[in-house]
N, C-alpha and C. Protein backbone atom coordinates (compact mmCIF):
# COMPACT_ATOMS: atom_id res chain seq x y z
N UNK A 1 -41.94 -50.20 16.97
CA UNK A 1 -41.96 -48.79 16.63
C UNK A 1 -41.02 -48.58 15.45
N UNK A 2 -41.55 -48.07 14.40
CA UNK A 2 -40.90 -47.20 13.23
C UNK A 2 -39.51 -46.38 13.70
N UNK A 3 -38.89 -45.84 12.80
CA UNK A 3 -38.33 -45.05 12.28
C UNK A 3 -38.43 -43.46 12.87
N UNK A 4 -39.55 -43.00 12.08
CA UNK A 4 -40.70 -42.11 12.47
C UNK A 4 -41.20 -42.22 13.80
N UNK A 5 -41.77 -43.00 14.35
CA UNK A 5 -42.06 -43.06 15.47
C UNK A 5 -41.24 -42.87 16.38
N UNK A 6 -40.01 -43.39 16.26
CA UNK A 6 -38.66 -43.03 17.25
C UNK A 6 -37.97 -41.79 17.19
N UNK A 7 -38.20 -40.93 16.07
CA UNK A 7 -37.96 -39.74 15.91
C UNK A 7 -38.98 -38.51 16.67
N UNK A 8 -40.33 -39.27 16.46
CA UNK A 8 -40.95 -38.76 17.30
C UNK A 8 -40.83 -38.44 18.66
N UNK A 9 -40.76 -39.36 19.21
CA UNK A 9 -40.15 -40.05 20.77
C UNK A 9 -39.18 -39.06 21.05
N UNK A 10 -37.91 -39.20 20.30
CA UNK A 10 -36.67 -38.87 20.45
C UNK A 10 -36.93 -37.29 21.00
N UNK A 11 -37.72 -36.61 19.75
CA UNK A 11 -38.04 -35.18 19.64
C UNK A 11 -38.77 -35.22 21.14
N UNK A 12 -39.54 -35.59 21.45
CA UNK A 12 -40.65 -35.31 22.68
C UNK A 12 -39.26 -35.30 23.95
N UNK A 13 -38.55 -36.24 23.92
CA UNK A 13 -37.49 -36.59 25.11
C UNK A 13 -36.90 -35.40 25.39
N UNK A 14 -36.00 -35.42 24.04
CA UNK A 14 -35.18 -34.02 24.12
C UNK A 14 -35.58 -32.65 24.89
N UNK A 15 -37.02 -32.58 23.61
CA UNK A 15 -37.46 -31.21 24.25
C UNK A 15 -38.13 -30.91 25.71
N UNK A 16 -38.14 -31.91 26.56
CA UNK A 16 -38.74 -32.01 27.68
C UNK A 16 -37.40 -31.72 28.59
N UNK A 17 -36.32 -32.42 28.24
CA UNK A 17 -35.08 -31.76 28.87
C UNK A 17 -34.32 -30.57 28.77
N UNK A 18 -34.84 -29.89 27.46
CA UNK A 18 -33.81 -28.39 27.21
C UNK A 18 -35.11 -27.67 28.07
N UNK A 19 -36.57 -28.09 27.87
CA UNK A 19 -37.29 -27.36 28.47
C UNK A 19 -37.37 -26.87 29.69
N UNK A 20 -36.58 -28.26 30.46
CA UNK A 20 -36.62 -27.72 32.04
C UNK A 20 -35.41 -27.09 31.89
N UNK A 21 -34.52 -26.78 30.93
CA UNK A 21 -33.27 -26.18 31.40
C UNK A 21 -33.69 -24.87 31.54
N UNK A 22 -34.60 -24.28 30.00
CA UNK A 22 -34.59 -22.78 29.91
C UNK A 22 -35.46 -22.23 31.01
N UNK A 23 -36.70 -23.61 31.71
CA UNK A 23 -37.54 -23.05 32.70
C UNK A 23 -36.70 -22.63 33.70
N UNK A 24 -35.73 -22.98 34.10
CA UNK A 24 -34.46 -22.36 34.98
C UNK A 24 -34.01 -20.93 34.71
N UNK A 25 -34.34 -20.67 33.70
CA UNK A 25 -34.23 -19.21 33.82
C UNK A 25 -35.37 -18.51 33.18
N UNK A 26 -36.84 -18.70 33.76
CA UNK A 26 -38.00 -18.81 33.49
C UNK A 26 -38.47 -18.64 32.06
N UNK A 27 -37.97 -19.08 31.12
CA UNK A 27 -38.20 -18.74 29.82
C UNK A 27 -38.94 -20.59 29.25
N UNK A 28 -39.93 -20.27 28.43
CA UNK A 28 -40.22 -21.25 27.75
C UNK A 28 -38.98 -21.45 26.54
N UNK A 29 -39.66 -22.29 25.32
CA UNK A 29 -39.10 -22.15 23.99
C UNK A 29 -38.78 -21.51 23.39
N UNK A 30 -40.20 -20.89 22.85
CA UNK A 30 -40.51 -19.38 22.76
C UNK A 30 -39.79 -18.22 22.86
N UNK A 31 -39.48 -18.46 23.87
CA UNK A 31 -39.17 -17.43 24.78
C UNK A 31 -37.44 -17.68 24.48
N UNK A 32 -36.84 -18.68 24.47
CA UNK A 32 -35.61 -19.23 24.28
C UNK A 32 -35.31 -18.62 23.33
N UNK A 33 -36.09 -19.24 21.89
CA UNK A 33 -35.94 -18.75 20.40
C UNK A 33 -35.80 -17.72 19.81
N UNK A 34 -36.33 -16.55 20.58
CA UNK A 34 -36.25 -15.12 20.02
C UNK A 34 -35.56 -14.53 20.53
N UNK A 35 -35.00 -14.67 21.92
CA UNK A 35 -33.91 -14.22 23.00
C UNK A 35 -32.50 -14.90 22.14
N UNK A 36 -32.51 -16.06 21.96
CA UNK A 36 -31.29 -16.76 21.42
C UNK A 36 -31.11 -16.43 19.53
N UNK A 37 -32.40 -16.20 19.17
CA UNK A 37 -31.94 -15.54 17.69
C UNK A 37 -31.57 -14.20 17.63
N UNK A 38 -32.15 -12.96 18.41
CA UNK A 38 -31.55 -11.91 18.97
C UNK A 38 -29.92 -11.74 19.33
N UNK A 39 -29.42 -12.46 20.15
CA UNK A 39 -27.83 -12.52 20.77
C UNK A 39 -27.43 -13.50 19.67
N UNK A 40 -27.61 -14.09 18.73
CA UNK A 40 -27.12 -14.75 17.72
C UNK A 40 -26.75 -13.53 16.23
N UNK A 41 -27.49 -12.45 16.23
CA UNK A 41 -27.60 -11.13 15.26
C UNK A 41 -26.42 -10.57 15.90
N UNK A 42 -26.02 -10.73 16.92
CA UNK A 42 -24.60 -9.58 17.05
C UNK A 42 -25.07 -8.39 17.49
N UNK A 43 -23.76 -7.60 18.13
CA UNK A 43 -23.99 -6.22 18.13
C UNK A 43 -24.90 -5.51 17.20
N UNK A 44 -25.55 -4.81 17.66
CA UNK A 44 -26.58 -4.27 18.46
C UNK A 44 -27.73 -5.31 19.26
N UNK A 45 -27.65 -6.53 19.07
CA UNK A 45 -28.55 -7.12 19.25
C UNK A 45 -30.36 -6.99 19.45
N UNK A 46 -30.06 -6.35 17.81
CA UNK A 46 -31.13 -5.77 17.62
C UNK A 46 -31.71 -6.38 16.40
N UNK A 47 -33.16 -6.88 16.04
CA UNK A 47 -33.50 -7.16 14.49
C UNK A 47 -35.08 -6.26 14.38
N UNK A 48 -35.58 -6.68 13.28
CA UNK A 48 -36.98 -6.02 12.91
C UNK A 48 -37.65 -7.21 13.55
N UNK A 49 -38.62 -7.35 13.38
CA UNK A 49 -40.22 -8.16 13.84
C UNK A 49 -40.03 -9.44 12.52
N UNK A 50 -40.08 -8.62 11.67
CA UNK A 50 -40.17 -9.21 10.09
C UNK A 50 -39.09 -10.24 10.19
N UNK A 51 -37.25 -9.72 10.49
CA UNK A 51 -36.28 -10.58 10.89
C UNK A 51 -36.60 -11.77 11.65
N UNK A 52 -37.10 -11.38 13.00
CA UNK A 52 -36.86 -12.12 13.99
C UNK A 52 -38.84 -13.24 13.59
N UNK A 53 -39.53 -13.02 12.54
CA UNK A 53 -40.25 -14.23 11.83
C UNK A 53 -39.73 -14.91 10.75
N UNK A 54 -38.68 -14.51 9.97
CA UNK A 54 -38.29 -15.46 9.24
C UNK A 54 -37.26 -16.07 9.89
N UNK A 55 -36.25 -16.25 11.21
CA UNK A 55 -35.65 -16.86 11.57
C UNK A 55 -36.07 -17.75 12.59
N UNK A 56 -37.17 -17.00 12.81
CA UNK A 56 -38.18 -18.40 13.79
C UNK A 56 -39.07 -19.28 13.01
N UNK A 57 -39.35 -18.84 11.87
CA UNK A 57 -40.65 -19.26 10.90
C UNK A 57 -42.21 -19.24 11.90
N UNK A 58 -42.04 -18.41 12.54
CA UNK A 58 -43.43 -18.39 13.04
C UNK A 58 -44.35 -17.35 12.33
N UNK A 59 -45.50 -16.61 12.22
CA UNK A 59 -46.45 -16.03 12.00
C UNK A 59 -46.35 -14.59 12.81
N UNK A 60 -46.82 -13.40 12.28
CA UNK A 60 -46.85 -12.08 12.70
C UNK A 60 -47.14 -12.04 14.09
N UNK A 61 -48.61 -12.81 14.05
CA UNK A 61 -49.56 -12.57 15.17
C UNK A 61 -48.35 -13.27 16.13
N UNK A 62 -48.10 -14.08 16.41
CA UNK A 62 -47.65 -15.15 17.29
C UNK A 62 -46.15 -14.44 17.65
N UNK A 63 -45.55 -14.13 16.97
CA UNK A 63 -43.97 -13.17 16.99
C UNK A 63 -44.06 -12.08 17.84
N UNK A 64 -45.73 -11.34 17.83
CA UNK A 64 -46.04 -10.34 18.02
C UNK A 64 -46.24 -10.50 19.96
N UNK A 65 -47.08 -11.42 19.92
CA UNK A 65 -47.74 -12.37 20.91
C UNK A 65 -46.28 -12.51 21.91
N UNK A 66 -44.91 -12.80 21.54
CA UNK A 66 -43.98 -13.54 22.42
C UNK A 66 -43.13 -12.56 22.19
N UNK A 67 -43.34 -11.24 21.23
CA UNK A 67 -42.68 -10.26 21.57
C UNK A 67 -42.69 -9.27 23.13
N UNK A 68 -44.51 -9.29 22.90
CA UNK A 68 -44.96 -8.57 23.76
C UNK A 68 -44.67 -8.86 25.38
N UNK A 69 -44.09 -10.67 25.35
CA UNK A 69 -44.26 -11.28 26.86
C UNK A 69 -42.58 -11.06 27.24
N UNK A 70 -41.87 -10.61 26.08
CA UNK A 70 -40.63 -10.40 26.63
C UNK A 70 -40.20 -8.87 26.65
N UNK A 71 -41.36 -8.37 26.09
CA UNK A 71 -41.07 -6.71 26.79
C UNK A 71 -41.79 -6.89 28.12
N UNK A 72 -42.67 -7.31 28.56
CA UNK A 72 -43.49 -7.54 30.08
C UNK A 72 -42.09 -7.80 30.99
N UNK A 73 -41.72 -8.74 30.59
CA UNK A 73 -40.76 -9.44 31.61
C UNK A 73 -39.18 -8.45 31.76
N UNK A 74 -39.22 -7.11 31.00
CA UNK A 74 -38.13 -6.75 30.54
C UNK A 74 -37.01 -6.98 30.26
N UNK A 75 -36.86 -8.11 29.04
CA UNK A 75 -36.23 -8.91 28.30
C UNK A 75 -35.25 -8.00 26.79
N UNK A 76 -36.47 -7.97 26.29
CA UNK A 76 -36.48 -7.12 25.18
C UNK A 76 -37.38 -5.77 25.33
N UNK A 77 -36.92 -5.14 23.93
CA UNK A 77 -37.61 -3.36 24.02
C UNK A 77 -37.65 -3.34 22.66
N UNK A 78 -38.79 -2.26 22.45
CA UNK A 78 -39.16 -1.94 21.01
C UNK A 78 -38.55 -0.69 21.08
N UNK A 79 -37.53 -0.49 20.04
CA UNK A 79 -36.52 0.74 19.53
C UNK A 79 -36.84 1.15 18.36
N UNK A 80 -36.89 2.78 18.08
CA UNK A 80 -36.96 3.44 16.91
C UNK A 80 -35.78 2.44 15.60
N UNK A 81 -36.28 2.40 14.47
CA UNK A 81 -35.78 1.79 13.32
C UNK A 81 -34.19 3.30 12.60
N UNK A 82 -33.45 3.11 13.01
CA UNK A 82 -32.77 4.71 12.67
C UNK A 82 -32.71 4.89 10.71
N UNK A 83 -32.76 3.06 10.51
CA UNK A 83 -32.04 3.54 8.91
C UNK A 83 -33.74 3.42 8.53
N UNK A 84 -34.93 3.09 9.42
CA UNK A 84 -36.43 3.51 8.51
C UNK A 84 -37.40 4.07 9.95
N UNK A 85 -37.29 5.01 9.93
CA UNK A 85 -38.12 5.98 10.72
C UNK A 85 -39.66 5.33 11.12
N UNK A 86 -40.08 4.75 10.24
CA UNK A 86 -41.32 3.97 10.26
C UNK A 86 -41.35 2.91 11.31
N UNK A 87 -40.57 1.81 11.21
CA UNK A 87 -40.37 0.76 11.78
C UNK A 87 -39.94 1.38 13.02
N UNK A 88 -39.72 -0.09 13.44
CA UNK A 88 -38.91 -0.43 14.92
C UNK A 88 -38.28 -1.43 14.67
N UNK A 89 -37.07 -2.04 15.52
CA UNK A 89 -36.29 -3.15 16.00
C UNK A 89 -37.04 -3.40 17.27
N UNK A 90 -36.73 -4.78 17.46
CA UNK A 90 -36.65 -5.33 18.93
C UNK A 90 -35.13 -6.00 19.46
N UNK A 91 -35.13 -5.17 20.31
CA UNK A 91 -33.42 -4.90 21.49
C UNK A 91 -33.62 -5.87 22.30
N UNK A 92 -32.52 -6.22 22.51
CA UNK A 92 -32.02 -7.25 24.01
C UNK A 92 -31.78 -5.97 24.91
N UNK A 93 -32.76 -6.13 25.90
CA UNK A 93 -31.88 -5.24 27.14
C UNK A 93 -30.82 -5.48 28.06
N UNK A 94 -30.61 -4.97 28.59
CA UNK A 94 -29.10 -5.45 29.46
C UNK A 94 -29.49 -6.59 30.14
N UNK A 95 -30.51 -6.83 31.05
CA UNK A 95 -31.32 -7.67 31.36
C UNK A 95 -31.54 -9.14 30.37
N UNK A 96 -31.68 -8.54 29.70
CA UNK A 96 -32.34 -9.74 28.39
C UNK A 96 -30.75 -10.51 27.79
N UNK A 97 -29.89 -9.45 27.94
CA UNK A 97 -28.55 -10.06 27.42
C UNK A 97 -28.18 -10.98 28.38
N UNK A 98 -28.15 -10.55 29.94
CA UNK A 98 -27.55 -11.55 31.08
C UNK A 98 -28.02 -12.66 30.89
N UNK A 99 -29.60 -12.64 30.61
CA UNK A 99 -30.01 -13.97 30.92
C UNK A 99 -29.57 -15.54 29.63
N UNK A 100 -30.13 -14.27 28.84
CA UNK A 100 -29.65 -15.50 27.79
C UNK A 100 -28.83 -15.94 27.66
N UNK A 101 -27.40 -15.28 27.83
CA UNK A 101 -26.27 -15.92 28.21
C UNK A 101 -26.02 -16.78 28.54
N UNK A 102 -26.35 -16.36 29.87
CA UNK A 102 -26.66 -17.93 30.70
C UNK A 102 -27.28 -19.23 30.36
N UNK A 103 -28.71 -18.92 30.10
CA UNK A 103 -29.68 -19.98 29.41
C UNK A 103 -28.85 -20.87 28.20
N UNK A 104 -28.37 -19.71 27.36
CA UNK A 104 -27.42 -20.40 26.45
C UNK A 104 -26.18 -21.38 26.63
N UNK A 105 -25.80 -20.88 27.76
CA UNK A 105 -24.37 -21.86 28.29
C UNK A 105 -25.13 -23.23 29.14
N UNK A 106 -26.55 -22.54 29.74
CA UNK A 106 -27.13 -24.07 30.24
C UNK A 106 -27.93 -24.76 29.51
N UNK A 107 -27.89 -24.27 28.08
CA UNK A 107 -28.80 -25.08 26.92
C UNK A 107 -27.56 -25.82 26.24
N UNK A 108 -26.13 -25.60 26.21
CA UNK A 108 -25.19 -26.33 25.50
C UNK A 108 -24.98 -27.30 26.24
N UNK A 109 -24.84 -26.85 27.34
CA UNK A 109 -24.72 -27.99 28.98
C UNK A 109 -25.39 -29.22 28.78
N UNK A 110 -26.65 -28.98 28.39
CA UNK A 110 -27.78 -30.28 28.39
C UNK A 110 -27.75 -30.58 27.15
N UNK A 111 -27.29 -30.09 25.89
CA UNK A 111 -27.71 -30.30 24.97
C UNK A 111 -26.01 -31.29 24.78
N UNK A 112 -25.16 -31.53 25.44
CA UNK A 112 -23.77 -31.94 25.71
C UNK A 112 -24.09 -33.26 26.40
N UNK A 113 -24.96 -33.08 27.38
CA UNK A 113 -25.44 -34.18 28.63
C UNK A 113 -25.99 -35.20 27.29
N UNK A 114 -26.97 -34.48 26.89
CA UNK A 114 -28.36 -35.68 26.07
C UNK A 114 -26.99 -36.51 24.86
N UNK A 115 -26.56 -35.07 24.05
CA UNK A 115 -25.59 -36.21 23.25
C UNK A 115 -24.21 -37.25 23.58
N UNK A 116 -24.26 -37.15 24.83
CA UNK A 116 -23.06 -37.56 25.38
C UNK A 116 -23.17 -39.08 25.55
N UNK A 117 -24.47 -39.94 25.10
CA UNK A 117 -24.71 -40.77 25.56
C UNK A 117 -24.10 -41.85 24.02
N UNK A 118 -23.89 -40.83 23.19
CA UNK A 118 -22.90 -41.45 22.17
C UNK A 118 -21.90 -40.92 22.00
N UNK A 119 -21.24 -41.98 21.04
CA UNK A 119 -19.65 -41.91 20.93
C UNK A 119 -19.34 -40.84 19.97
N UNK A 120 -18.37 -40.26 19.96
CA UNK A 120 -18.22 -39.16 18.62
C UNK A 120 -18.43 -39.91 17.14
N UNK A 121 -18.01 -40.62 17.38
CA UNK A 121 -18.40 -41.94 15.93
C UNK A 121 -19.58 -41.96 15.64
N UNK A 122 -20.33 -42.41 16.86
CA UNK A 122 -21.98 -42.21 16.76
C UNK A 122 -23.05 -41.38 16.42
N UNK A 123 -22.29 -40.20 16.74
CA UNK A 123 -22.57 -38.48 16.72
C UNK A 123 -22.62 -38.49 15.67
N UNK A 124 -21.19 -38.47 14.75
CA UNK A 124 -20.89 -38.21 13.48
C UNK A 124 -21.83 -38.78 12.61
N UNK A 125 -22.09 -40.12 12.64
CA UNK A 125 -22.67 -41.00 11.80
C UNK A 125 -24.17 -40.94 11.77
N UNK A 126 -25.00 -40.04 12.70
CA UNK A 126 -26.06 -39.95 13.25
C UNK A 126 -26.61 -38.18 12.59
N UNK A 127 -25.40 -37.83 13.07
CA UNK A 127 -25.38 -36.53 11.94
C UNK A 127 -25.71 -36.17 10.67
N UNK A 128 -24.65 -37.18 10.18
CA UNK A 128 -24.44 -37.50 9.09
C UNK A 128 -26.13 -37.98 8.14
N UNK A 129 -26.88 -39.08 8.64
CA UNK A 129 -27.49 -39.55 8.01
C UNK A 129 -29.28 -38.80 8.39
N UNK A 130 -28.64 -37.20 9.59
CA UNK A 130 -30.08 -37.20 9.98
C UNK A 130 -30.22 -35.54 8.60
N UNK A 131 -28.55 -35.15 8.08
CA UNK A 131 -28.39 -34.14 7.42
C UNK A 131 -29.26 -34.77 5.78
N UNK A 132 -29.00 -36.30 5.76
CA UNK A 132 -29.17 -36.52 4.58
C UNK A 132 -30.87 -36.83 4.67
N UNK A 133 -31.58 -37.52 5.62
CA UNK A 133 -32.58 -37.08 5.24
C UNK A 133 -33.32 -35.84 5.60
N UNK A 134 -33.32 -35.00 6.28
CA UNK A 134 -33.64 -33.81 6.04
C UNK A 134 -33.51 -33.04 4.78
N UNK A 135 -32.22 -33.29 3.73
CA UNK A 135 -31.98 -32.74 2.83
C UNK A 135 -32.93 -33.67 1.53
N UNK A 136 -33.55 -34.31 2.11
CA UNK A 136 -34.26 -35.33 1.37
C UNK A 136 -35.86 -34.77 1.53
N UNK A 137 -35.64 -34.25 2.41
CA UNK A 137 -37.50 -34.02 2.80
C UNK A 137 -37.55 -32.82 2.12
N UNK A 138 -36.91 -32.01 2.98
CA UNK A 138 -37.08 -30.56 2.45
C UNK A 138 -37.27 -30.06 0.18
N UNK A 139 -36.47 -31.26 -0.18
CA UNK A 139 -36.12 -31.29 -1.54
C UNK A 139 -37.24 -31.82 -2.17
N UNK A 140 -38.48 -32.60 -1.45
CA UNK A 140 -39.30 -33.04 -2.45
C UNK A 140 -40.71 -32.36 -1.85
């Protein structure tokens, strides 16, 4: 196996373990990503639609789609826009704040567990060379 191929791997491993973490507090990825980019915006923990797609890089429809499943679940809420009358934000509700919290302290938890299996040396150096090619891909 490649390079690539082990990155592959690697990626599939990982995400199969943060996955059962956030399913612990019934949230997919998804569901992780917009809850955790939300409480990452700060007080008010509030952004636009438009915000919360360029920090996911996902698509209208699809933002729209996993907006809608976390107002169902009463997670989040669609709030009047105050500085554009037109718009709306989407809010963390009090609800939506507890959880992620949590999810978040049990996504560092595992995400602590998986890297723990190297040395800080290892970490570093692994870091180090996964910053440089990324900064390699993205550039050409």
């Amino acid at each position: 196996m490649g390079t690539i191929g082990r990155i592959k791997l690697l990626h599939q491993l990982l995400m199969r373990a943060m996955e059962k973490s956030w399913s612990a507090y019934g949230l997919n990825a998804a569901g992780f990503d917009v809850l955790a980019t939300l409480r990452r915006s700060g007080s008010p923990y509030a952004l636009s639609p438009g915000d919360l797609m360029a920090s996911t890089l996902v698509t209208s429809g699809t933002m729209t789609h996993r907006i809608d499943q976390l107002v169902k679940a009463g997670l989040v809420e669609r709030v009047r826009n105050a500085e554009d009358g037109r718009g709306f934000l989407i809010s963390l509700t009090p609800q939506g704040r507890e959880l992620i919290d949590e999810a978040v302290s049990a996504h560092v938890e595992t995400q602590e567990t998986l890297a723990g299996v190297l040395t800080d040396e290892q970490r570093a150096q692994l870091d180090s060379l996964l910053k440089q090619f990324l900064h390699e891909l993205e550039s050409s």
